[in-house]
PDB file of N, CA and C in Angstrom:
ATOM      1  N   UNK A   1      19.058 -19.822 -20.284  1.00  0.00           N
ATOM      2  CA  UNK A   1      18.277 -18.607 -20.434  1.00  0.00           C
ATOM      3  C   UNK A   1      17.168 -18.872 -21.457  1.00  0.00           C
ATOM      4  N   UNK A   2      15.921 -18.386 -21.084  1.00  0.00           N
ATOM      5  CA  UNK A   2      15.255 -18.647 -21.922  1.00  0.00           C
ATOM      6  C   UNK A   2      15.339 -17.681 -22.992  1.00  0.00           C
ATOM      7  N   UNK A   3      14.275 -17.946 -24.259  1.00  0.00           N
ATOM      8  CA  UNK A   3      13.918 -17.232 -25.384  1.00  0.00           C
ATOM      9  C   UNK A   3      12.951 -15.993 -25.422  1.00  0.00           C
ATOM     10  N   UNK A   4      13.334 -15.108 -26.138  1.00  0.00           N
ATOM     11  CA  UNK A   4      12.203 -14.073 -25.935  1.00  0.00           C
ATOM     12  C   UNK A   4      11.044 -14.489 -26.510  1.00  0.00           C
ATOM     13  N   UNK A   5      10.646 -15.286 -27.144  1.00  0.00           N
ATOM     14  CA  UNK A   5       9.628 -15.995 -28.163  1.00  0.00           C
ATOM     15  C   UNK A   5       8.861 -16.958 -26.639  1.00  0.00           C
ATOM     16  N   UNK A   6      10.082 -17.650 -25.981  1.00  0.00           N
ATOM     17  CA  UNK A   6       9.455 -18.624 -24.659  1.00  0.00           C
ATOM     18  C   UNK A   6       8.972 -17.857 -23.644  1.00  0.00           C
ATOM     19  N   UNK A   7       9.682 -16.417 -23.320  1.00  0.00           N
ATOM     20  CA  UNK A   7       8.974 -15.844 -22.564  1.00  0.00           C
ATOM     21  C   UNK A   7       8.098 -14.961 -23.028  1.00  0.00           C
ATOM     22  N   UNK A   8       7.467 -15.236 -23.888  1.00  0.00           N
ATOM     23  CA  UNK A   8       6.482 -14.111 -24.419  1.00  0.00           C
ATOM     24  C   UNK A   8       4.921 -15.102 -24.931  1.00  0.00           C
ATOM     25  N   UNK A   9       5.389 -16.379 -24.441  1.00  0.00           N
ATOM     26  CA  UNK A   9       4.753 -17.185 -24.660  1.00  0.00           C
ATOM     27  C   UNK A   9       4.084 -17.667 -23.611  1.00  0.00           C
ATOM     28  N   UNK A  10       4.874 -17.844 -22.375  1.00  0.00           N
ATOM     29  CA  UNK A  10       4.528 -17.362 -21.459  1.00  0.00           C
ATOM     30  C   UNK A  10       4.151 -16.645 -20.328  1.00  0.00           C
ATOM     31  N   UNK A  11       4.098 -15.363 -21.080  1.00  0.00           N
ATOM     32  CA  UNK A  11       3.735 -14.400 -20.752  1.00  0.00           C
ATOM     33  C   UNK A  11       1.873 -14.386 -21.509  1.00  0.00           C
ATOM     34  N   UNK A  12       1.989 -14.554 -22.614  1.00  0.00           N
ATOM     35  CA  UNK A  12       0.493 -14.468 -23.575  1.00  0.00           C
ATOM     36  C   UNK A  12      -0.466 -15.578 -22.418  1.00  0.00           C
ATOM     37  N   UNK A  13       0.057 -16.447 -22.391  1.00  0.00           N
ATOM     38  CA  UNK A  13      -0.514 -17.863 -21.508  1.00  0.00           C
ATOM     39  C   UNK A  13      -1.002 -17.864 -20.190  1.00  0.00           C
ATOM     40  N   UNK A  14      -0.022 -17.043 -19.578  1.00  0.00           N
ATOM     41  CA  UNK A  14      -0.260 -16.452 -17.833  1.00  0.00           C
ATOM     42  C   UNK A  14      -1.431 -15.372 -18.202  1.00  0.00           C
ATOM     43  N   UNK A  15      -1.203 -14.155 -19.135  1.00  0.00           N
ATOM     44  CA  UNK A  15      -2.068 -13.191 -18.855  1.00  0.00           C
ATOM     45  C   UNK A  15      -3.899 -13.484 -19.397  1.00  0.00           C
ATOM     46  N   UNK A  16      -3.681 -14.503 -20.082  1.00  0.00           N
ATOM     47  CA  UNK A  16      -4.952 -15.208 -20.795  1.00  0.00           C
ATOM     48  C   UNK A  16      -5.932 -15.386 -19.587  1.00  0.00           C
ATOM     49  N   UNK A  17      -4.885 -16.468 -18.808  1.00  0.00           N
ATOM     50  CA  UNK A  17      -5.760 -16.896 -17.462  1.00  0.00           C
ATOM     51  C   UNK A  17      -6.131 -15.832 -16.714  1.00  0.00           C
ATOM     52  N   UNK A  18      -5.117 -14.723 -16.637  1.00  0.00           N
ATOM     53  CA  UNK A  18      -5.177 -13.673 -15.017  1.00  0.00           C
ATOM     54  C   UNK A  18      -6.600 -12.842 -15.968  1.00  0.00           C
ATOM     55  N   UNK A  19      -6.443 -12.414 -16.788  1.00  0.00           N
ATOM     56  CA  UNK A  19      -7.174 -11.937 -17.969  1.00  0.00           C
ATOM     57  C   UNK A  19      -9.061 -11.831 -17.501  1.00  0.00           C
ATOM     58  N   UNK A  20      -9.115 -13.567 -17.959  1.00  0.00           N
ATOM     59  CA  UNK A  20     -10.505 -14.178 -17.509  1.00  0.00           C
ATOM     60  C   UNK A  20     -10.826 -14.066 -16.245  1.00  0.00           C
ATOM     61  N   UNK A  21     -10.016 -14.280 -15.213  1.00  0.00           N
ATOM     62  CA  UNK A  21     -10.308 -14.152 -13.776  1.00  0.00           C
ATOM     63  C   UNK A  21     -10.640 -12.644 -13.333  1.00  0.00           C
ATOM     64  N   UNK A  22      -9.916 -12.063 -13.761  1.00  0.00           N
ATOM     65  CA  UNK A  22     -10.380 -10.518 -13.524  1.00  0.00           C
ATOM     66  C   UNK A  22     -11.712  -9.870 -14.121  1.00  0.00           C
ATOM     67  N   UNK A  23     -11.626 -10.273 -15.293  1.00  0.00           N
ATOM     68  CA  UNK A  23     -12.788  -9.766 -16.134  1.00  0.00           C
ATOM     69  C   UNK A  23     -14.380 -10.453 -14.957  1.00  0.00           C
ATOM     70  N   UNK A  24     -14.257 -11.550 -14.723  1.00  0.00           N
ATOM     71  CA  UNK A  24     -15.157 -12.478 -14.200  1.00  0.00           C
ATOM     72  C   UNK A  24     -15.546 -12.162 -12.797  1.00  0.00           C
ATOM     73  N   UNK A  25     -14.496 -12.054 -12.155  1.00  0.00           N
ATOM     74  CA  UNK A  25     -14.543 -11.023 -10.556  1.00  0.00           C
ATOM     75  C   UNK A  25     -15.241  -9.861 -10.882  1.00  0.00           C
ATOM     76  N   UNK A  26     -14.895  -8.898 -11.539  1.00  0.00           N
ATOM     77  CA  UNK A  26     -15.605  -7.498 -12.171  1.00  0.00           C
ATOM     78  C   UNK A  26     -17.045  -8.089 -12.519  1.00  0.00           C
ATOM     79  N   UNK A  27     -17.390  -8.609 -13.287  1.00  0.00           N
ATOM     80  CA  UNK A  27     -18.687  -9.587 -13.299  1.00  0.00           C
ATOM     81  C   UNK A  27     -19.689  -9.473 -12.414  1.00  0.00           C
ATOM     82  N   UNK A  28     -19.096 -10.585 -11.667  1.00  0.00           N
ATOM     83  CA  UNK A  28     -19.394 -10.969 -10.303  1.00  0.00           C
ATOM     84  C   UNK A  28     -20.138  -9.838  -9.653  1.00  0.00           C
ATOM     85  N   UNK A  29     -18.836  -9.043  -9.205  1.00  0.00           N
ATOM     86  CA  UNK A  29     -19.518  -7.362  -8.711  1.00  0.00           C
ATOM     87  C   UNK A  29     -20.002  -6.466  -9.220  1.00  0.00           C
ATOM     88  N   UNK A  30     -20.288  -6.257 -10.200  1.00  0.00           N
ATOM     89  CA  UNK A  30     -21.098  -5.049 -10.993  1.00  0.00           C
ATOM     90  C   UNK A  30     -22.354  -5.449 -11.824  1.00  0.00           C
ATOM     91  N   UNK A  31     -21.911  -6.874 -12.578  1.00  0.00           N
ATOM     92  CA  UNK A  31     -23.315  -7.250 -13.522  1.00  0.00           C
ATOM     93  C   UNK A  31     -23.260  -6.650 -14.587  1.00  0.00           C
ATOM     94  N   UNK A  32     -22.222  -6.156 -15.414  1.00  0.00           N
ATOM     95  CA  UNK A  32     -21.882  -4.882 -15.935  1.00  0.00           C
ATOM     96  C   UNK A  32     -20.960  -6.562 -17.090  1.00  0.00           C
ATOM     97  N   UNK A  33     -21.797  -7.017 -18.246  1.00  0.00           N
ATOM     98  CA  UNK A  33     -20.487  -7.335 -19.197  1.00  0.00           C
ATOM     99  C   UNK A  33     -19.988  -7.004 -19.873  1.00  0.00           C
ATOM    100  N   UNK A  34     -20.109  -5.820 -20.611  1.00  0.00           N
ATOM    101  CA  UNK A  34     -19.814  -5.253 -21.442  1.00  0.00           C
ATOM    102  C   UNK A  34     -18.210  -4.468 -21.051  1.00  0.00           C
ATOM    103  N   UNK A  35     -18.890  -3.546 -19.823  1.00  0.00           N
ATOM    104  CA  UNK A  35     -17.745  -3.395 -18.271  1.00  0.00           C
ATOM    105  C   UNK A  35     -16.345  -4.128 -18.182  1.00  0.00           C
ATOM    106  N   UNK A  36     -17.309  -5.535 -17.991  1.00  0.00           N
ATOM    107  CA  UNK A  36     -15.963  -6.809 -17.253  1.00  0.00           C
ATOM    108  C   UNK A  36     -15.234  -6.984 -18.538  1.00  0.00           C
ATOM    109  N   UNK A  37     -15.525  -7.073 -19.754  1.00  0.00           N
ATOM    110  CA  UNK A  37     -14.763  -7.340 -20.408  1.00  0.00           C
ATOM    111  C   UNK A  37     -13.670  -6.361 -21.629  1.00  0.00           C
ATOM    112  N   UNK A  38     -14.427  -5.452 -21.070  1.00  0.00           N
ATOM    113  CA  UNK A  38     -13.038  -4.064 -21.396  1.00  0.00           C
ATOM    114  C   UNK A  38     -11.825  -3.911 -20.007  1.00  0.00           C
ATOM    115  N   UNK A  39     -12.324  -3.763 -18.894  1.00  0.00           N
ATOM    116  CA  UNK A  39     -11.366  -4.383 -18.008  1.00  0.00           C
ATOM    117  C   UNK A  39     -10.392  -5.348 -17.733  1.00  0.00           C
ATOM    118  N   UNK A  40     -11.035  -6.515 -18.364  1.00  0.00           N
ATOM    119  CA  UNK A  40     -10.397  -7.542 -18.902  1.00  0.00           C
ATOM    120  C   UNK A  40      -9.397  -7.065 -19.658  1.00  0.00           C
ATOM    121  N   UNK A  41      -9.565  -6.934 -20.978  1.00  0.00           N
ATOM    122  CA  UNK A  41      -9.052  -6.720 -21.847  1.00  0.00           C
ATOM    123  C   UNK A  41      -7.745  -5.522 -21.591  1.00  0.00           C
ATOM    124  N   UNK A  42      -7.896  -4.909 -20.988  1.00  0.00           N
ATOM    125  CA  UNK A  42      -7.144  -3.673 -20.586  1.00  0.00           C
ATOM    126  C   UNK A  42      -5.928  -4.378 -19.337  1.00  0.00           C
ATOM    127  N   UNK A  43      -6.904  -4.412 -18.530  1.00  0.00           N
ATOM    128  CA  UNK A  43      -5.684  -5.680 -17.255  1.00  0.00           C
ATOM    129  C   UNK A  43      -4.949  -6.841 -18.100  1.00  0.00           C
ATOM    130  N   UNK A  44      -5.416  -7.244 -19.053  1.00  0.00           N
ATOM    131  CA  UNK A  44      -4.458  -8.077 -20.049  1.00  0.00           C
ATOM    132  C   UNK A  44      -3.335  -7.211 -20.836  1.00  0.00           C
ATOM    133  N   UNK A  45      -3.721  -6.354 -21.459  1.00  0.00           N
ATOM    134  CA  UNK A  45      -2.362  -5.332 -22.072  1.00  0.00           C
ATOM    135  C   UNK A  45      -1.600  -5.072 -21.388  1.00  0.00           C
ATOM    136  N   UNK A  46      -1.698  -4.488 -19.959  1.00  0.00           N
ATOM    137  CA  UNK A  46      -1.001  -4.015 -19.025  1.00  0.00           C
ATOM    138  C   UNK A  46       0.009  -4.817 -18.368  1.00  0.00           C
ATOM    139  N   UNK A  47      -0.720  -5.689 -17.679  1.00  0.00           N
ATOM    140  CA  UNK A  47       0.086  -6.891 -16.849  1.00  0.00           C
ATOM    141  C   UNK A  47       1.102  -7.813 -18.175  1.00  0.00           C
ATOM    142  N   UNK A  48       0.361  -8.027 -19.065  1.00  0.00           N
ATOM    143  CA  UNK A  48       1.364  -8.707 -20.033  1.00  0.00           C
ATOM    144  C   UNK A  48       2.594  -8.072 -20.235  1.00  0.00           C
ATOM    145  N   UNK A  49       2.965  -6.613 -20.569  1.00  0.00           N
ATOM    146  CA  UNK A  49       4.142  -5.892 -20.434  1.00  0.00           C
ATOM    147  C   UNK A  49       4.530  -6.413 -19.327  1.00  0.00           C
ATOM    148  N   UNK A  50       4.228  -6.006 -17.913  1.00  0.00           N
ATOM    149  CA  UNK A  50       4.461  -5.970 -16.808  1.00  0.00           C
ATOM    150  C   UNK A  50       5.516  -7.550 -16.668  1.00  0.00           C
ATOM    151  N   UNK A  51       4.488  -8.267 -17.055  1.00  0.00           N
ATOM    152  CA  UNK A  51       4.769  -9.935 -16.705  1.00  0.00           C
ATOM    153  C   UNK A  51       6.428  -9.955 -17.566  1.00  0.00           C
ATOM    154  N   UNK A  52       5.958  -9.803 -18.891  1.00  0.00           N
ATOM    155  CA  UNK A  52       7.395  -9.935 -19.790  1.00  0.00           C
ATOM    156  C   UNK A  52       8.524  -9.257 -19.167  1.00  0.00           C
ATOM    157  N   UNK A  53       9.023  -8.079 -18.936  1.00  0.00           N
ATOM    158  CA  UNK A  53       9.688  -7.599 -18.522  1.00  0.00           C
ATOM    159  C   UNK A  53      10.005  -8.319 -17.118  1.00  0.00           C
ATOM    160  N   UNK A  54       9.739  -8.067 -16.696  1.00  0.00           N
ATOM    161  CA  UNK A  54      10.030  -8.926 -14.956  1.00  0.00           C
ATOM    162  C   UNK A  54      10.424 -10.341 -15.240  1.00  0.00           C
ATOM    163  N   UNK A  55      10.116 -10.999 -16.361  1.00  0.00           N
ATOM    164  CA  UNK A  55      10.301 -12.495 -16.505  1.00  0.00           C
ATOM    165  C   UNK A  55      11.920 -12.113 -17.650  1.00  0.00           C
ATOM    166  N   UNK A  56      12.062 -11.642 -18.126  1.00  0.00           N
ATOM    167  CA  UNK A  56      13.326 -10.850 -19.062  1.00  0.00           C
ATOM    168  C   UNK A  56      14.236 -10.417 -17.870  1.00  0.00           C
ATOM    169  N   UNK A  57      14.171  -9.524 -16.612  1.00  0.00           N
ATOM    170  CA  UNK A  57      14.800  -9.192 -15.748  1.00  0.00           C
ATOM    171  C   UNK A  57      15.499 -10.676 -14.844  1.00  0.00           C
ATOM    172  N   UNK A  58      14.649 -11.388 -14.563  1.00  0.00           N
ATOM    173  CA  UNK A  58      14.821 -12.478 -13.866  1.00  0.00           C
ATOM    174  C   UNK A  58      16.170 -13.324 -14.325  1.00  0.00           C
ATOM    175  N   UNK A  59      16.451 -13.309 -15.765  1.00  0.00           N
ATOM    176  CA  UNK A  59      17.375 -14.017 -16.220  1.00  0.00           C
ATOM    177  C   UNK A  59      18.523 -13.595 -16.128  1.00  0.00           C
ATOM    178  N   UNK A  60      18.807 -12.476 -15.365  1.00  0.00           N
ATOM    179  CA  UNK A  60      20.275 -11.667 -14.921  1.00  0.00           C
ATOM    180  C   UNK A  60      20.115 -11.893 -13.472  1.00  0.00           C
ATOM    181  N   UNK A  61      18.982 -12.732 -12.278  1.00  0.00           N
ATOM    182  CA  UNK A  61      19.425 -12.866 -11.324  1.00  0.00           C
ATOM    183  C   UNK A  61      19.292 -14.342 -11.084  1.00  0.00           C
ATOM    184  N   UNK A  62      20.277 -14.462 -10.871  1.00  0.00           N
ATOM    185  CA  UNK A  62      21.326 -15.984 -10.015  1.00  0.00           C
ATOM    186  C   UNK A  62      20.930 -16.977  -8.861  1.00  0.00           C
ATOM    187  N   UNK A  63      19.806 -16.594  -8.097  1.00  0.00           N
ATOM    188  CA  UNK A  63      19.085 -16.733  -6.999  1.00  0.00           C
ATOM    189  C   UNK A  63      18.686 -18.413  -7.420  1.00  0.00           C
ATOM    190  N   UNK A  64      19.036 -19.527  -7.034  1.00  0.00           N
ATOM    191  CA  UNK A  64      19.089 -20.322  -7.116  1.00  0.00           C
ATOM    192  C   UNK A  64      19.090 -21.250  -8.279  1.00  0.00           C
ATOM    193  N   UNK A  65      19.607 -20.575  -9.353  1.00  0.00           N
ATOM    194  CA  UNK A  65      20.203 -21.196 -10.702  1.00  0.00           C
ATOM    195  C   UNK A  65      21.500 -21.977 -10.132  1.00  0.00           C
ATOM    196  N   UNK A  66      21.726 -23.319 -11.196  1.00  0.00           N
ATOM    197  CA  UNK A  66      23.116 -23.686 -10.804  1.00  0.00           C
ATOM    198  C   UNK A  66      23.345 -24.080 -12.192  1.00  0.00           C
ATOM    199  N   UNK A  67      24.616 -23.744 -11.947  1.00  0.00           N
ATOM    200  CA  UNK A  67      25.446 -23.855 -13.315  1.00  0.00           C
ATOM    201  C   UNK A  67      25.608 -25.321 -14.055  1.00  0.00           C
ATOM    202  N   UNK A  68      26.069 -25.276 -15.356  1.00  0.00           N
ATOM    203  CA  UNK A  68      25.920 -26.271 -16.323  1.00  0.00           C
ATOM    204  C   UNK A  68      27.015 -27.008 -15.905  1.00  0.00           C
ATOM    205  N   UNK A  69      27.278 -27.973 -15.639  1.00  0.00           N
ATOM    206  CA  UNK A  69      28.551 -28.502 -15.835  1.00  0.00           C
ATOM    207  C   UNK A  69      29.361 -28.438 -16.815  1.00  0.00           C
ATOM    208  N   UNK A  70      30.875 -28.006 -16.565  1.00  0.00           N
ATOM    209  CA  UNK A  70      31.661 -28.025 -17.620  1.00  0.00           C
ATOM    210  C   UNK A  70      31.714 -29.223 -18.123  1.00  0.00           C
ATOM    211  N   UNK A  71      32.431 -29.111 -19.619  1.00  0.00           N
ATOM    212  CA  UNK A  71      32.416 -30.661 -19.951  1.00  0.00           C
ATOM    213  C   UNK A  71      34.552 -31.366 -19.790  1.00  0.00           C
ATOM    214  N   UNK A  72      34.603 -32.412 -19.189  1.00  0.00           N
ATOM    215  CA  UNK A  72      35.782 -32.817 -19.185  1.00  0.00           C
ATOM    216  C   UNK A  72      36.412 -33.888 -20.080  1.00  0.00           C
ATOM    217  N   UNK A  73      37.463 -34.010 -20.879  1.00  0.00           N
ATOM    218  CA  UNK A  73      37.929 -34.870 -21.613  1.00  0.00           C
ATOM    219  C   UNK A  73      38.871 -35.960 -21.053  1.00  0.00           C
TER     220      UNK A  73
END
């Protein structure tokens, strides 16, 4: 299981990237930077909760985890 520190780390890391890409798409279509990058910034707060939690949930489902080996003497 991971760490809340590891998943929050990767959580900061994922939303950095999704972050820039969004802000930059908004860009793209409006011409508006001031715009793209409060959007940005906002789709980063949001999804980062979003991301953490769902990545925190994940570690109670089993879906192709396999177990540690016991150890034998």
């Amino acid at each position: 299981m991971d760490s809340h520190a590891r998943s929050l780390a990767k959580a900061l890391s994922y939303r950095l990237l999704g972050s820039i890409s969004t802000a930059g798409l908004f860009y793209l279509f409006t011409g508006n930077a001031k715009l793209s990058i409060g959007i940005g910034a906002l789709d980063s707060v949001f999804k980062l909760l979003l991301y953490f939690f769902h990545e925190r949930l994940w570690n109670y489902v089993h879906l192709g985890r396999q177990r540690a080996p016991e150890y034998e003497i």
